[in-house]
C-alpha atoms as a PDB file:
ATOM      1  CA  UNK A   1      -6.003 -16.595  -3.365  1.00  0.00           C
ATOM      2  CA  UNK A   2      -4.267 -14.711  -6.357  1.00  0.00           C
ATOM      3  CA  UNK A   3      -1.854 -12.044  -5.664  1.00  0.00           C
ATOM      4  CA  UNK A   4      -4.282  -9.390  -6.998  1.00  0.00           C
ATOM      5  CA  UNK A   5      -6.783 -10.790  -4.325  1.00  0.00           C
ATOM      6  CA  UNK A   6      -4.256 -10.717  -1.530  1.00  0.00           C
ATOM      7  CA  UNK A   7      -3.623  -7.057  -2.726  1.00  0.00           C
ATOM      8  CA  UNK A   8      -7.335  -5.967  -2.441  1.00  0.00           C
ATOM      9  CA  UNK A   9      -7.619  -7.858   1.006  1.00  0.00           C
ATOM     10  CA  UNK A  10      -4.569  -5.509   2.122  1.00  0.00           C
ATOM     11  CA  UNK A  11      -6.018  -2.772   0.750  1.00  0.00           C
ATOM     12  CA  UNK A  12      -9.464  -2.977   2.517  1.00  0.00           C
ATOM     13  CA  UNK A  13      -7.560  -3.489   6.061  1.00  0.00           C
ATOM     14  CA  UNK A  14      -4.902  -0.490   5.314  1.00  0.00           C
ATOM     15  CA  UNK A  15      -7.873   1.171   4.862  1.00  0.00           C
ATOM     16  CA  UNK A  16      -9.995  -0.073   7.780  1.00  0.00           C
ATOM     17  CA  UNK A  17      -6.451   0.483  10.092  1.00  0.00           C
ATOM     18  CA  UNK A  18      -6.651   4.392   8.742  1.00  0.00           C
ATOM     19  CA  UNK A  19     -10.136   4.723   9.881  1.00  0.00           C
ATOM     20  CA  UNK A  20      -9.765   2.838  13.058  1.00  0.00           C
ATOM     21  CA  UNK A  21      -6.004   4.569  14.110  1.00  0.00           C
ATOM     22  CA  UNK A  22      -7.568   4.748  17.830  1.00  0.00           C
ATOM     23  CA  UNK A  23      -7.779   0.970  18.310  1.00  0.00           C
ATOM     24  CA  UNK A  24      -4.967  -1.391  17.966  1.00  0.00           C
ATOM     25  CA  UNK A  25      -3.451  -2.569  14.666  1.00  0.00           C
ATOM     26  CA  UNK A  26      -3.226  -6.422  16.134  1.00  0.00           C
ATOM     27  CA  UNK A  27      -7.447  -5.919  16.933  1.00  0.00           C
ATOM     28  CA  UNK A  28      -8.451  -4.436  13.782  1.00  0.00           C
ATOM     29  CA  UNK A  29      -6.512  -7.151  11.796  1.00  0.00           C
ATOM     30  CA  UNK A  30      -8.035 -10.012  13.918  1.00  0.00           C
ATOM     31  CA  UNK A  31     -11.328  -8.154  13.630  1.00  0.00           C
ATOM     32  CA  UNK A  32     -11.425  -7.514  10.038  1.00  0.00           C
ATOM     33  CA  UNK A  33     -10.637 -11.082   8.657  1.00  0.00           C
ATOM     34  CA  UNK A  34     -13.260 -12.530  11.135  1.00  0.00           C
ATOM     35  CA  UNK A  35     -15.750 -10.364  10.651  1.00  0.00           C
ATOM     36  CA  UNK A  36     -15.114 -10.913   6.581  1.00  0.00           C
ATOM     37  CA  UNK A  37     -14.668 -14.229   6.765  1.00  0.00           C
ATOM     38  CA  UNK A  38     -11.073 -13.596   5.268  1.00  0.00           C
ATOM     39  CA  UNK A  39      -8.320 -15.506   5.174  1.00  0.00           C
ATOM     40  CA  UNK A  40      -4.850 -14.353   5.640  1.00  0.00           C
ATOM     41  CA  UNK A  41      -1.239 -15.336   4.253  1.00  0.00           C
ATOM     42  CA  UNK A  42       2.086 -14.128   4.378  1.00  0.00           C
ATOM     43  CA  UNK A  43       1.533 -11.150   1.824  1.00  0.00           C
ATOM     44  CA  UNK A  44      -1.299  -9.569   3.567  1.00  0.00           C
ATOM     45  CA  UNK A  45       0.182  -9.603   6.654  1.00  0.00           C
ATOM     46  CA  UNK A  46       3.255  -8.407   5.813  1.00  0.00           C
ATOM     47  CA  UNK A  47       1.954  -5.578   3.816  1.00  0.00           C
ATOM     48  CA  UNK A  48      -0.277  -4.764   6.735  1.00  0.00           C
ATOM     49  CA  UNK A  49       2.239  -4.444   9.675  1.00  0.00           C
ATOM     50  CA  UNK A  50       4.985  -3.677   7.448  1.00  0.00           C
ATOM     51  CA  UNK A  51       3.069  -0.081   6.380  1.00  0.00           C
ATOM     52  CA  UNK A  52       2.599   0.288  10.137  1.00  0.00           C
ATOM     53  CA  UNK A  53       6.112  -0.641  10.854  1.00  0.00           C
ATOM     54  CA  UNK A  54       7.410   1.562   8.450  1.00  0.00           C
ATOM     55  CA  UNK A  55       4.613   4.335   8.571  1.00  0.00           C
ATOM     56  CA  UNK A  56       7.112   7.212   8.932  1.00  0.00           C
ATOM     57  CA  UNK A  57       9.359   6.324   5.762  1.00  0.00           C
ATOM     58  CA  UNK A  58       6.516   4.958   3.394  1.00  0.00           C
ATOM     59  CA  UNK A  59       4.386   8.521   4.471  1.00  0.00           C
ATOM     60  CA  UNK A  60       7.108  10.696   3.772  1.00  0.00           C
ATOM     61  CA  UNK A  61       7.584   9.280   0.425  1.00  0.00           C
ATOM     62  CA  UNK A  62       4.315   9.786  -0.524  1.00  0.00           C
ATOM     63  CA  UNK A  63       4.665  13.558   0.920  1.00  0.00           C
ATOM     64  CA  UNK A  64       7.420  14.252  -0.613  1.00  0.00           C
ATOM     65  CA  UNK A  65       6.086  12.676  -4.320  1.00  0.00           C
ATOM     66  CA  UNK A  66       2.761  14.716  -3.436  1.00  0.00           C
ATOM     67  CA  UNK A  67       3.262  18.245  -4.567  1.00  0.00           C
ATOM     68  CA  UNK A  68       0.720  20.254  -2.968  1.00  0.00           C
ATOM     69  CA  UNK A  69      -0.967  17.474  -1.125  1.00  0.00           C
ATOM     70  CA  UNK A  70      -1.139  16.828   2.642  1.00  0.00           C
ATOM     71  CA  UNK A  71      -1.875  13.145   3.137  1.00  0.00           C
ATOM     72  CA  UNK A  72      -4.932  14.946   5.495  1.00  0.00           C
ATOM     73  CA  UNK A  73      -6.557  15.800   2.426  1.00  0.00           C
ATOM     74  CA  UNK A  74      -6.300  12.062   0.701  1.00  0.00           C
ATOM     75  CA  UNK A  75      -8.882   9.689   0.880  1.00  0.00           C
ATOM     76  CA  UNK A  76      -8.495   6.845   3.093  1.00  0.00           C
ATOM     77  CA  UNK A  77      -9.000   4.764  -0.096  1.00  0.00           C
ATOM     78  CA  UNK A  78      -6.304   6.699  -1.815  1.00  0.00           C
ATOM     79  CA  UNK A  79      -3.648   6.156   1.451  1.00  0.00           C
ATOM     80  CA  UNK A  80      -4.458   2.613   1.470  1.00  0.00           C
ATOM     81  CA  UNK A  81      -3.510   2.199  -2.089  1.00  0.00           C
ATOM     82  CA  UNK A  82      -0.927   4.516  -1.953  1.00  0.00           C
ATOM     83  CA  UNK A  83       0.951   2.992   1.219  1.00  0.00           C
ATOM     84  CA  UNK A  84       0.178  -1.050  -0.192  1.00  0.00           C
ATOM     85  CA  UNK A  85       2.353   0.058  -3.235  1.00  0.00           C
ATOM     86  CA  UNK A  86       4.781   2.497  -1.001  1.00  0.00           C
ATOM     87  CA  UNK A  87       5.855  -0.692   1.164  1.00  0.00           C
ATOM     88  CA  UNK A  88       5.840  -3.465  -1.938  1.00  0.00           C
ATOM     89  CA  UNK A  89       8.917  -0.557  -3.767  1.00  0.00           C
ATOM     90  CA  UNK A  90      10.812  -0.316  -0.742  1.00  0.00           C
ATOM     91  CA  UNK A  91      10.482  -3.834   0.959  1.00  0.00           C
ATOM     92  CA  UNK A  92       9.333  -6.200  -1.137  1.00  0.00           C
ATOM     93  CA  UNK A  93      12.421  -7.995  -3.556  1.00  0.00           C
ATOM     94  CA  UNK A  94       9.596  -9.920  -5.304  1.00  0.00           C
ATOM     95  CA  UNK A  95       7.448  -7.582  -7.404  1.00  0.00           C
ATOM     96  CA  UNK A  96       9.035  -5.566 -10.434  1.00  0.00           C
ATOM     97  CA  UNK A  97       8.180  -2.074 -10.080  1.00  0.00           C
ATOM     98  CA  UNK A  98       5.691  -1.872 -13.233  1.00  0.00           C
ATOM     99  CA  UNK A  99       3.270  -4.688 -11.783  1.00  0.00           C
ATOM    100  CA  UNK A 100       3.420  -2.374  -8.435  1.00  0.00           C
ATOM    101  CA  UNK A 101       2.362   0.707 -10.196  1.00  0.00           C
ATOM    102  CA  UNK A 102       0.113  -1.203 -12.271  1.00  0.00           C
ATOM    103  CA  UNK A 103      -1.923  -2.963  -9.517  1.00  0.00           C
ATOM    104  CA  UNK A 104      -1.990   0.289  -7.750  1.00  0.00           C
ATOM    105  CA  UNK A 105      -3.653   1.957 -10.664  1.00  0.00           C
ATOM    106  CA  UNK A 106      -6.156  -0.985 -10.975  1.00  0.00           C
ATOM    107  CA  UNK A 107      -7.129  -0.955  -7.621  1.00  0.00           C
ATOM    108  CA  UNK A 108      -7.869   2.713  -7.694  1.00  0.00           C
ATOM    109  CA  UNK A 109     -10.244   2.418 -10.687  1.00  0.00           C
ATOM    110  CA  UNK A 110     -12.204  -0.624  -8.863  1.00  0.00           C
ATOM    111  CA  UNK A 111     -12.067   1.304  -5.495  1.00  0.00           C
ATOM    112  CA  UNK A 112     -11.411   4.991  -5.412  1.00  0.00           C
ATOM    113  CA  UNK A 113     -12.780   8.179  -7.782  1.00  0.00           C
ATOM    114  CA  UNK A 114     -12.242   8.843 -11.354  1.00  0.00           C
ATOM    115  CA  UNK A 115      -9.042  11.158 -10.641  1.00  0.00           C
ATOM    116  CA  UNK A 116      -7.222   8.989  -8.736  1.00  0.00           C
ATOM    117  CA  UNK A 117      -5.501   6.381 -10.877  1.00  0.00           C
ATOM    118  CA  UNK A 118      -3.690   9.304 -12.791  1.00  0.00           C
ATOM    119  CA  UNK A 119      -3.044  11.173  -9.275  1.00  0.00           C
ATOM    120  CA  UNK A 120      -1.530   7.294  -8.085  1.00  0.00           C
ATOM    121  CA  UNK A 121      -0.001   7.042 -11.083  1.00  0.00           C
ATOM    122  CA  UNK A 122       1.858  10.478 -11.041  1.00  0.00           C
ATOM    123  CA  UNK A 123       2.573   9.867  -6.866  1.00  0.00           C
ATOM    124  CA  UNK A 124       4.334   6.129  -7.461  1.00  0.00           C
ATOM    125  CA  UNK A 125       6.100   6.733 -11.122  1.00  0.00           C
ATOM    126  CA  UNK A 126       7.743  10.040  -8.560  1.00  0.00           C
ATOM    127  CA  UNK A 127       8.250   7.427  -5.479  1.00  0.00           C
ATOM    128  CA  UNK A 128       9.853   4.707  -8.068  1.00  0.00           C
ATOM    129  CA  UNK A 129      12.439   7.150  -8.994  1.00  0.00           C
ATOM    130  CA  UNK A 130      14.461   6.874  -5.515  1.00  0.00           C
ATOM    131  CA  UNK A 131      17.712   5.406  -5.765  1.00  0.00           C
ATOM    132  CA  UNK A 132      16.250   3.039  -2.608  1.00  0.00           C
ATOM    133  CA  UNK A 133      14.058   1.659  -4.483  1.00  0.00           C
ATOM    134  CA  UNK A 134      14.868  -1.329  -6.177  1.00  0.00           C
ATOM    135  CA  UNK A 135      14.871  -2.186 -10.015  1.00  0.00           C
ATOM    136  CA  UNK A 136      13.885  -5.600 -11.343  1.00  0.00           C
ATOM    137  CA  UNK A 137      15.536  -8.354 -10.812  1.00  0.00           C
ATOM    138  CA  UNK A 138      18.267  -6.675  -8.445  1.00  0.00           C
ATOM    139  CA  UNK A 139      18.573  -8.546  -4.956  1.00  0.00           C
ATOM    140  CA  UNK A 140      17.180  -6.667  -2.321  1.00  0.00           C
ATOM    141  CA  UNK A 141      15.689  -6.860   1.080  1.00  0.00           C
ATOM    142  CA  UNK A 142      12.881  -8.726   2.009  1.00  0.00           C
ATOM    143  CA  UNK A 143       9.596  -7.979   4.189  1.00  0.00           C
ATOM    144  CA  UNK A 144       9.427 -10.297   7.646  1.00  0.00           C
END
């Protein structure tokens, strides 16, 4: 499985986890891959309990980059995408910041309206501007 495969695959349970917030995040993973006859690795599950790990952070960066926007009034497409890249700036030491932004942007165009790669743009070139977040090639923490 490519990268860009793994991404998608995170993607579509972020998403399914948003729809689902009543059940638990263990059941819907389980649930999701079996049901899709998915495969997981490392990167999908790290993205996927790592956004729910670090909900609270990852959410209010995406606030605060959001001018005017309440995540209420996102899609669940957009959050997905949004939180996948959110978690890969802060916690992930192996993917430069311009392949984050640009696989978020990609993703939206395959899987979300016609606005939203510029609003995903805009939201993650505001998030990438933190002083947390790291640069390429700088040492940083890693996810699980």
């Amino acid at each position: 499985m490519t990268r860009h495969e793994a991404r998608e695959a995170a993607m579509a349970l972020l998403f399914e986890r948003d729809c689902r917030r009543d059940e638990a995040a263990d059941d819907v993973y389980k649930r999701s891959l079996l049901l899709r006859g998915a495969k997981s690795n490392d990167y999908i599950r790290d993205v996927y309990f790592g956004v729910w790990d670090n909900s609270e952070k990852i959410d209010g960066a995406i606030s605060g980059a959001a001018n005017g926007w309440r995540l209420e009034r996102m899609s669940h497409v957009t959050l997905a995408i949004l939180r996948l890249a959110v978690f890969e700036l802060y916690f992930l030491d192996n993917v430069p910041v311009g392949v984050t932004i640009n696989e978020a942007v990609e993703l939206a165009k395959a899987y979300d309206d016609d606005a939203a790669p510029a609003f995903i743009n805009g939201i993650l070139s505001k998030v990438a501007a933190d002083p947390e977040i790291k640069k390429e090639n700088v040492p940083r923490r890693t996810a699980r």
